[in-house]
Protein backbone atom coordinates (compact mmCIF):
# COMPACT_ATOMS: atom_id res chain seq x y z
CA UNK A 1 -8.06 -3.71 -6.36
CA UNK A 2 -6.73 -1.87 -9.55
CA UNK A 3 -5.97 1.01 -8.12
CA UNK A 4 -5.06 2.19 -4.73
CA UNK A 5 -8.68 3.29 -3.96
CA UNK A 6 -9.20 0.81 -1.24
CA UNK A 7 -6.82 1.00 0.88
CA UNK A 8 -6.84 4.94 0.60
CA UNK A 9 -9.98 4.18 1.96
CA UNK A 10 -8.77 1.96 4.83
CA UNK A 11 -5.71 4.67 5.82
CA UNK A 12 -6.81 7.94 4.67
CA UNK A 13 -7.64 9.21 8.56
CA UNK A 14 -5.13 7.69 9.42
CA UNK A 15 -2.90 9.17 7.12
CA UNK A 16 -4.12 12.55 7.12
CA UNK A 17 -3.17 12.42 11.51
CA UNK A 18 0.40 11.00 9.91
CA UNK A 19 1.40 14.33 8.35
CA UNK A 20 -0.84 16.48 10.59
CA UNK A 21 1.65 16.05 13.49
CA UNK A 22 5.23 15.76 11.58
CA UNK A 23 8.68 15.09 13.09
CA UNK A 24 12.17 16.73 12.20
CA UNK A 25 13.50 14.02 9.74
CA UNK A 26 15.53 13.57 6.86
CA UNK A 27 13.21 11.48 5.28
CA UNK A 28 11.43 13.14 2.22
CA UNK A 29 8.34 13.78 2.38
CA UNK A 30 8.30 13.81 6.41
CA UNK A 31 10.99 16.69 5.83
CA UNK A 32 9.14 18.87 3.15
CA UNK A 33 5.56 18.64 5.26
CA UNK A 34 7.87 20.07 8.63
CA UNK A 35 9.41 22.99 6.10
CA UNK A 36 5.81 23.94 4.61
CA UNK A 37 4.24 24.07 8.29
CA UNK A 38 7.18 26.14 9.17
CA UNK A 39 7.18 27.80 6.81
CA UNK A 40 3.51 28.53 7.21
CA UNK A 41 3.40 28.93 11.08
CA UNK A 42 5.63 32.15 10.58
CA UNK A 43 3.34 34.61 10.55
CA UNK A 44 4.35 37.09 7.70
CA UNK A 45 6.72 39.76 8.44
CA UNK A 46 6.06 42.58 10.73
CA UNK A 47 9.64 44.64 9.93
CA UNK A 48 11.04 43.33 13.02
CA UNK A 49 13.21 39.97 13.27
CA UNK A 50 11.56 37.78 15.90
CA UNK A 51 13.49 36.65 18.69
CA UNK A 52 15.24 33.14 17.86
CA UNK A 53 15.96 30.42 20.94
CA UNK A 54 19.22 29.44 20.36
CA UNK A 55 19.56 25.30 20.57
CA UNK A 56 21.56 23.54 22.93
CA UNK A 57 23.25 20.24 21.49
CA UNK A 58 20.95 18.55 24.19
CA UNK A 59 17.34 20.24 22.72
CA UNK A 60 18.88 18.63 19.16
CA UNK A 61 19.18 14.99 21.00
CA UNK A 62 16.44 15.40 22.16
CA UNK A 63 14.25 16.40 19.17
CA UNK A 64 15.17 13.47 17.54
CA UNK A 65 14.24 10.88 20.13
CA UNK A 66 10.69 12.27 19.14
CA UNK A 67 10.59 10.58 16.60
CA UNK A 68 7.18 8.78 16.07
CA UNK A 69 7.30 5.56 14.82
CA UNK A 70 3.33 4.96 15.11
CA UNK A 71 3.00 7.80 12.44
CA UNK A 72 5.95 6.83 10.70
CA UNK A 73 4.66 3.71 10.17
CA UNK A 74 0.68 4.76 9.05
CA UNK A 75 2.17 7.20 6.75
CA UNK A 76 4.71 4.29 4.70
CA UNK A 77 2.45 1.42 4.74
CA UNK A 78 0.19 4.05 2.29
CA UNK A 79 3.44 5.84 0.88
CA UNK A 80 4.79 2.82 -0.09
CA UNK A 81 1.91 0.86 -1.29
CA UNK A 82 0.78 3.97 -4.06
CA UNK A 83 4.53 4.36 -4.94
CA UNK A 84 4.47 0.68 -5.78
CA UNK A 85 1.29 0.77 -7.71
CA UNK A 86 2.16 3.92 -9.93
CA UNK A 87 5.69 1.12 -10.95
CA UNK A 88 2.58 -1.35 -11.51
CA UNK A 89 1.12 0.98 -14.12
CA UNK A 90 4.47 1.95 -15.40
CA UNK A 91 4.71 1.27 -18.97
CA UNK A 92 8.40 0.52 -19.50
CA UNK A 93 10.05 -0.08 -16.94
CA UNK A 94 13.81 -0.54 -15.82
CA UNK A 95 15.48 -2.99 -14.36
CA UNK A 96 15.91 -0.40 -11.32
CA UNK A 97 12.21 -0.13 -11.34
CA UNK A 98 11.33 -3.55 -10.81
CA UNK A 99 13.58 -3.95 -7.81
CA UNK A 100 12.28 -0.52 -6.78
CA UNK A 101 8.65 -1.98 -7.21
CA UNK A 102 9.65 -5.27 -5.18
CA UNK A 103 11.02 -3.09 -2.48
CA UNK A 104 8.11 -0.66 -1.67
CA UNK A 105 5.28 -3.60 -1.66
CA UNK A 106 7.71 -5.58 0.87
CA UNK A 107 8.20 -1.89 2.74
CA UNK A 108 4.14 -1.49 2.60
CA UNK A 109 3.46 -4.83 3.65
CA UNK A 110 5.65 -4.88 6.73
CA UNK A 111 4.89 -1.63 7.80
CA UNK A 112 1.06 -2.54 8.51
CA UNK A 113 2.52 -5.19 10.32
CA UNK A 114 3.90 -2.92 13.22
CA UNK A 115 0.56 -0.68 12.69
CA UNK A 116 -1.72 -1.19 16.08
CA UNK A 117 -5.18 -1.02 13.48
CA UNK A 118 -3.92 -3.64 11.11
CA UNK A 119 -6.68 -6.53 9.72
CA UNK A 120 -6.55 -9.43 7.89
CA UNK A 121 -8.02 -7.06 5.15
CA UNK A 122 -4.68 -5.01 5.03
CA UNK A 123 -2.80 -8.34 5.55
CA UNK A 124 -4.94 -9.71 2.37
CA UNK A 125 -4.42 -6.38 0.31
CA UNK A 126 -0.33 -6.60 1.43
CA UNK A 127 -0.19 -10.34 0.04
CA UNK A 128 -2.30 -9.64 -3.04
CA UNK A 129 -0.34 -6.65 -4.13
CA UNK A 130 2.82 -8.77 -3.43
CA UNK A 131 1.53 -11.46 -5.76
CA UNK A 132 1.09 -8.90 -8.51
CA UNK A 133 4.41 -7.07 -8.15
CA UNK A 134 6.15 -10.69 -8.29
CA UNK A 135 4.15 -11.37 -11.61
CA UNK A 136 4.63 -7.91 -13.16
CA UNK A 137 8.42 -9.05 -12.89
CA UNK A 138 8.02 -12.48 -14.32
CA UNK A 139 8.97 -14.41 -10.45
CA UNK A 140 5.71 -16.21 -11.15
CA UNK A 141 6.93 -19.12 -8.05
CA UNK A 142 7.12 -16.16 -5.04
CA UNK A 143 4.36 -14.90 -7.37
CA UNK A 144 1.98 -17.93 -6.54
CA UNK A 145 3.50 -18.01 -2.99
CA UNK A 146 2.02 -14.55 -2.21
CA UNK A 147 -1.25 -15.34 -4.09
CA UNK A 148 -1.78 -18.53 -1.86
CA UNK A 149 -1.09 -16.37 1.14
CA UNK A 150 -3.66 -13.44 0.11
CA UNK A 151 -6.27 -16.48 -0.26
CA UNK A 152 -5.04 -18.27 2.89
CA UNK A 153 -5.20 -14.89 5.13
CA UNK A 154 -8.52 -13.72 3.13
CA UNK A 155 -10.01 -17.20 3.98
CA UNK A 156 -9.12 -17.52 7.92
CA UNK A 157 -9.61 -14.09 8.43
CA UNK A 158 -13.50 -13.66 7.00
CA UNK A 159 -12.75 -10.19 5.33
CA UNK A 160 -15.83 -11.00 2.76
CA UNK A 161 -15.44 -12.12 -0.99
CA UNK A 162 -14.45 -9.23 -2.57
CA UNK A 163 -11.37 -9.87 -0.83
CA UNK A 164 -11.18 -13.81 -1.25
CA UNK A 165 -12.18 -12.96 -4.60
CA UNK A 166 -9.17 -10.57 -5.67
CA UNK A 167 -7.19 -13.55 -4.07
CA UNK A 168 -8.20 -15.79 -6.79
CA UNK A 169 -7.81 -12.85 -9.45
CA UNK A 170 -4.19 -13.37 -8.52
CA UNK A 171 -4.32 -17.11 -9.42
CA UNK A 172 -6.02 -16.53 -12.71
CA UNK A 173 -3.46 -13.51 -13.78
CA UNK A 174 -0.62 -15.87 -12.38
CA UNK A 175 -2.23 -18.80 -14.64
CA UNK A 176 -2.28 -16.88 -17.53
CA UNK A 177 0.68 -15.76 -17.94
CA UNK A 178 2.67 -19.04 -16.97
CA UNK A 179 0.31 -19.71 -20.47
CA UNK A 180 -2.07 -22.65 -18.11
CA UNK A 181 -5.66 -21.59 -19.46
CA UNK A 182 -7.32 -24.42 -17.87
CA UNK A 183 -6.30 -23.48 -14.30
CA UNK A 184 -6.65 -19.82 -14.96
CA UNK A 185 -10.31 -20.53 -16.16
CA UNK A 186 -10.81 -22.32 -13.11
CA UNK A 187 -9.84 -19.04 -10.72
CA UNK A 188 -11.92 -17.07 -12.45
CA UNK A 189 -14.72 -19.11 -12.11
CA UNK A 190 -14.07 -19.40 -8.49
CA UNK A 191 -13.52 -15.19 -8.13
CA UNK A 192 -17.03 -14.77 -10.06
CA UNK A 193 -18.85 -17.24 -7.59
CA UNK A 194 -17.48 -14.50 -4.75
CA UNK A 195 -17.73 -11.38 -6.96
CA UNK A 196 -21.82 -12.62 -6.59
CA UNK A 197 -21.76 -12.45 -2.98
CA UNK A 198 -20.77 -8.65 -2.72
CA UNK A 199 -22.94 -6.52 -1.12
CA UNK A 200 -21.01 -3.43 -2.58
CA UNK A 201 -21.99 -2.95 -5.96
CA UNK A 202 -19.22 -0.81 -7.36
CA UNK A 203 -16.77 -3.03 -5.55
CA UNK A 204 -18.66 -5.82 -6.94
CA UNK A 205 -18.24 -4.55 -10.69
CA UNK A 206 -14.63 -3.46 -10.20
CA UNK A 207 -13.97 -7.12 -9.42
CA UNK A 208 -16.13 -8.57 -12.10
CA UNK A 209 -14.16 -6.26 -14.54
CA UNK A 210 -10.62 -7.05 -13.45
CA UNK A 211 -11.81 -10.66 -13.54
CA UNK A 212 -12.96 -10.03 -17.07
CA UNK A 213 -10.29 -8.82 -18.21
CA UNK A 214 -8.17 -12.02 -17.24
CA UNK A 215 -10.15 -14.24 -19.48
């Protein structure tokens, strides 16, 4: 849970039918995909001007009451989760950056709360990146808060150790660096014990290493 691999994995249909269908809005990346497929639809030029519809004030109300908020919402949960891990992996970063990094694992995390195909998996993976974006910005309390939830969801919701076991990586990272060895030693012992139990072995390796490199 390093990168952003996994849940890519989880949305990328999903996201893919997000941006295949886009609305008029003045929302980034929404707005650039509607210009390119414009842009694209137009056919060339064939010397003529093509015929233009003019647009009454009541086709521009109602254009916007298309909006789609079940697309809106499968495209940000991803959007917002990679923007936050790319301030993760940020060398130096600002004080903006942080709060910026805060933000988009809050917007991610509530966003695949209003999606219809959400799982405790996406729930864990919201909590657990959460707990990490809390740590990277020295909050180590709502850091452990968000760690305990990503184990507490993991656990009730049987989403299989690799999952329970990045839970615990959370623990041992927030361990360390509040400097309390003992404990951290103690989640990493319990996030090898479910790193054994995965079936997957490249998932199993990526959590072995990340666990590894806690110690």
């Amino acid at each position: 849970m390093t990168d952003p691999e996994e849940i890519d994995e989880v949305v990328s249909k999903a996201g893919r039918d997000a941006r295949r269908k886009p609305r008029r809005m003045s929302l980034g990346r929404f707005r650039r995909s509607v210009e390119t497929s414009d842009e694209a639809g137009s056919g060339g030029s064939s010397g003529e001007d093509a015929p233009v519809a003019e647009e009454s004030p009541d086709d521009a109300a109602e254009e916007t009451i298309l909006f789609d908020a079940a697309s809106a919402h499968r495209n940000f949960s991803v959007e917002a989760f990679n923007s936050a891990w790319d301030l993760i992996e940020k060398p130096d970063r600002s004080d903006d950056d942080i709060d910026e990094m805060i933000n988009l694992a809050h917007a991610s995390a509530w966003h695949w709360t209003r999606r219809q195909d959400v799982s405790p998996k996406n729930r864990a993976i919201s909590a657990w990146q959460l707990s990490r974006v809390y740590a990277e910005a020295g909050r180590f309390e709502e850091s452990e808060r968000w760690a305990q939830r990503s184990l507490a969801i993991a656990e009730a919701g049987e989403v299989g150790p690799v999952f329970t076991g990045y839970a615990y990586e959370a623990l041992a990272r927030l361990a360390g660096e509040s400097g309390d060895t003992e404990k951290r030693d103690e989640w990493l012992a319990l996030g090898r014990q479910q790193a054994e139990l995965v079936d997957d072995k490249q998932d199993q390796e990526r959590l072995i290493g990340d666990l590894d490199d806690l110690a």
